[in-house]
Protein backbone atom coordinates (compact mmCIF):
# COMPACT_ATOMS: atom_id res chain seq x y z
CA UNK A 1 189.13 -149.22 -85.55
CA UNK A 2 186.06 -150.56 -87.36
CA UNK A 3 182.92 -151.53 -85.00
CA UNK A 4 181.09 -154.61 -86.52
CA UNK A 5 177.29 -153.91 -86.58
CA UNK A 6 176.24 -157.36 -86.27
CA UNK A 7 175.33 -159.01 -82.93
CA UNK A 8 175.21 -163.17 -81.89
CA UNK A 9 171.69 -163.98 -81.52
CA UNK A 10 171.62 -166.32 -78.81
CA UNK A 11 168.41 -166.86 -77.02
CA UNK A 12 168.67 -169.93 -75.19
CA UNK A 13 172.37 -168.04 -73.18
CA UNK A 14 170.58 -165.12 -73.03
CA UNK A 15 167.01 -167.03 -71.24
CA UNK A 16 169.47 -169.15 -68.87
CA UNK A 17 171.37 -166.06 -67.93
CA UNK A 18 167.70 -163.79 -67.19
CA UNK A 19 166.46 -166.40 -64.91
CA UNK A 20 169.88 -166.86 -63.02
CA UNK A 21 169.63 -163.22 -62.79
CA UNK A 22 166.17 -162.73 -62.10
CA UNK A 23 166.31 -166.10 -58.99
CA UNK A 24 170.03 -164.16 -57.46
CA UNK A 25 168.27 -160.91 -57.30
CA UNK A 26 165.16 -162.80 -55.73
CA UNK A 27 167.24 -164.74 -52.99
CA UNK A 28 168.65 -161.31 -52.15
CA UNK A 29 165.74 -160.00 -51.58
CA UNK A 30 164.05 -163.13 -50.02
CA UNK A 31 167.55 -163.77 -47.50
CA UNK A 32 168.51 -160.00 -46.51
CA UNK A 33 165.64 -157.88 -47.67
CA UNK A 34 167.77 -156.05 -49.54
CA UNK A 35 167.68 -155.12 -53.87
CA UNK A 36 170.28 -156.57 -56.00
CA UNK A 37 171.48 -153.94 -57.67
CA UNK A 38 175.54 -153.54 -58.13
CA UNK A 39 176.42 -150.26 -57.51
CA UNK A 40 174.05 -150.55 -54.06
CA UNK A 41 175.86 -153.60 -53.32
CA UNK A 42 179.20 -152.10 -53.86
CA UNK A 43 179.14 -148.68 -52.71
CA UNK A 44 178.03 -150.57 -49.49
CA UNK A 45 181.53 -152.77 -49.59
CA UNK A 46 183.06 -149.24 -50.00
CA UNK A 47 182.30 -148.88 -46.52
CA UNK A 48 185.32 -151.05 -45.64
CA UNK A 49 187.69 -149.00 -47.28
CA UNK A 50 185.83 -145.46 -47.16
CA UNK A 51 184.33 -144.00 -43.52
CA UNK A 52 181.11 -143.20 -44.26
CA UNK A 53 177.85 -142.64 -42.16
CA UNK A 54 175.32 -144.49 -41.92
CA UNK A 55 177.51 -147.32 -43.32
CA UNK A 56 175.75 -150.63 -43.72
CA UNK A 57 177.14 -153.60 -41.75
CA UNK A 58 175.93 -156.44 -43.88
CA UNK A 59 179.19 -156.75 -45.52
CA UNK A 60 179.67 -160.84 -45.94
CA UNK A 61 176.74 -161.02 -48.40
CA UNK A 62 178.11 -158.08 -50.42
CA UNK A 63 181.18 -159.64 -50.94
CA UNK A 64 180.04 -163.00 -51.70
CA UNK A 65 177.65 -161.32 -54.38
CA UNK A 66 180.78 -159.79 -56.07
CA UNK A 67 182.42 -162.76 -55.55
CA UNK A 68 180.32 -165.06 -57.20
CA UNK A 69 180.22 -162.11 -60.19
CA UNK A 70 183.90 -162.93 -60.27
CA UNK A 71 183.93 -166.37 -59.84
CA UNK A 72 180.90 -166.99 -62.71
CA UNK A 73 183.10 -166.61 -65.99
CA UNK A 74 185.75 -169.04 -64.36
CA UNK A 75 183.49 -171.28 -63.16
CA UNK A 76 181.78 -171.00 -67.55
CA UNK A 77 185.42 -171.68 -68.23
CA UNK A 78 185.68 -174.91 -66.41
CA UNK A 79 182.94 -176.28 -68.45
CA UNK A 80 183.46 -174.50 -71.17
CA UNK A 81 187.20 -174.76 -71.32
CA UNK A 82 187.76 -170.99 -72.63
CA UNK A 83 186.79 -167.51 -71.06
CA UNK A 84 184.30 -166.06 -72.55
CA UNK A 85 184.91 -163.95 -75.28
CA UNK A 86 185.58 -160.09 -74.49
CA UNK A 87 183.49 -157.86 -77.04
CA UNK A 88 183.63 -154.94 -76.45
CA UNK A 89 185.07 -152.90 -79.47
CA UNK A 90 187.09 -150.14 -77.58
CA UNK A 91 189.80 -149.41 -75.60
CA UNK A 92 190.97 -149.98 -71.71
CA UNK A 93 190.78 -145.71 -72.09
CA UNK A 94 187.46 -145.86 -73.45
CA UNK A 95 186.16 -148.14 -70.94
CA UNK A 96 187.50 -146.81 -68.13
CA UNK A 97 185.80 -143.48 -69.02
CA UNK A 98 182.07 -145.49 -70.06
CA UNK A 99 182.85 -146.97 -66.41
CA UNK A 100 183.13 -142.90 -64.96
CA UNK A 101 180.25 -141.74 -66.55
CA UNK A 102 177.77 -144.88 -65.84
CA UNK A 103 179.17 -144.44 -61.94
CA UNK A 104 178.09 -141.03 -62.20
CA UNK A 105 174.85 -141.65 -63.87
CA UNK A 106 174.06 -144.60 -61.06
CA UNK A 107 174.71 -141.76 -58.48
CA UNK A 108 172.38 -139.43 -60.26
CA UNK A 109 169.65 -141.82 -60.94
CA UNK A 110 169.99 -143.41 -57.28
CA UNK A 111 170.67 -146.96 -58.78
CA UNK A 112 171.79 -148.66 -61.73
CA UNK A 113 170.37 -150.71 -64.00
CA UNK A 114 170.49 -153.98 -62.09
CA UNK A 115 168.55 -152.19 -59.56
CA UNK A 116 165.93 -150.28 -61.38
CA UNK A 117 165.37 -152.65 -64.38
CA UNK A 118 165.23 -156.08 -62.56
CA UNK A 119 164.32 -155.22 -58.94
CA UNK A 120 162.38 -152.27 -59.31
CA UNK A 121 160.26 -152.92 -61.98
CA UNK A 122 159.13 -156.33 -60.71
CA UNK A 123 158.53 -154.47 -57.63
CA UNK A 124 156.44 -152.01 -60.30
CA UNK A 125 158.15 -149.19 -59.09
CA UNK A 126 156.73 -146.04 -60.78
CA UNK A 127 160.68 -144.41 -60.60
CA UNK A 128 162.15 -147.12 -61.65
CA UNK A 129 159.80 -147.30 -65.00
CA UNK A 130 161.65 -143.69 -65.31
CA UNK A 131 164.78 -144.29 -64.74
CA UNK A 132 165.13 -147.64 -67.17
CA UNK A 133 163.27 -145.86 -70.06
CA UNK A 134 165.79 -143.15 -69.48
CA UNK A 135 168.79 -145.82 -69.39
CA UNK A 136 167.22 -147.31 -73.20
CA UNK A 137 166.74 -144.01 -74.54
CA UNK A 138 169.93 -143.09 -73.44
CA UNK A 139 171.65 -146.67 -74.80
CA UNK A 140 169.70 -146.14 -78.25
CA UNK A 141 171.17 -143.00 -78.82
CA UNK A 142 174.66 -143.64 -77.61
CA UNK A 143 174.75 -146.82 -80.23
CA UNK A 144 173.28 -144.96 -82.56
CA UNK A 145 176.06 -142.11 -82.51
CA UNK A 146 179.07 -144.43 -81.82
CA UNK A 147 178.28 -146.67 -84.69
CA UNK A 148 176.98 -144.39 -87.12
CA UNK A 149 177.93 -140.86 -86.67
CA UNK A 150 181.61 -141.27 -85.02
């Protein structure tokens, strides 16, 4: 399997998609009080299916968050009359254990990136400044091994 090295530029997708980002994780806040990050807002729907205590019991907007994650590429496929294209150069093994280890890493670092990077640094959260430089560093070096040491 050869990874390409080159990545679409594509500034004008990438500034729509940072403030449709950046105004969801602000109505979240703004409507429930609450910070947008995914693995908070999931490991919360987990309460459904998992007992836990101290289980939180604002369950409709979680789902309709995840739902409207789900229901964004379909709705981009309406207008655009294709999917978007899937690039990521490994396989359904290989992502399943990324997925493990960035689950674990969320749990260590008490959020994900969602969280820390868009919530908690507008918020200028001193541990969130940590834990996104550690996320980079950490996303530097893992491109740098995979695509030029593996």
């Amino acid at each position: 399997m050869e990874l390409s090295t080159a990545t679409e530029f594509t500034p004008l997708l990438s500034l729509v998609g940072g403030i449709l980002i950046g105004i969801s994780a602000l109505m979240v806040m703004g409507l429930f009080g609450r910070i947008a990050g995914i693995s908070g807002i999931t490991s919360g729907m987990m309460a459904v299916f998992l007992p836990m205590r101290g289980a939180p019991t604002d369950l409709a907007w979680r789902l309709a968050f995840v739902a409207g994650l789900i229901a964004a590429p379909l709705l981009y496929s309406v207008f655009a009359g294709q999917m978007p294209a899937q690039t990521v150069p490994t396989s359904l093994i290989g992502m399943a254990i990324a997925g493990i280890v960035v689950g674990v890493g969320t749990s260590l670092g008490s959020g994900c990136t969602s969280g820390h990077g868009v919530c908690g640094l507008a918020r200028l959260s001193p541990r969130s400044l940590i834990a996104v430089c550690t996320f980079m560093a950490t996303a530097g070096v893992t491109v740098f091994v995979l695509r030029h040491m593996v």
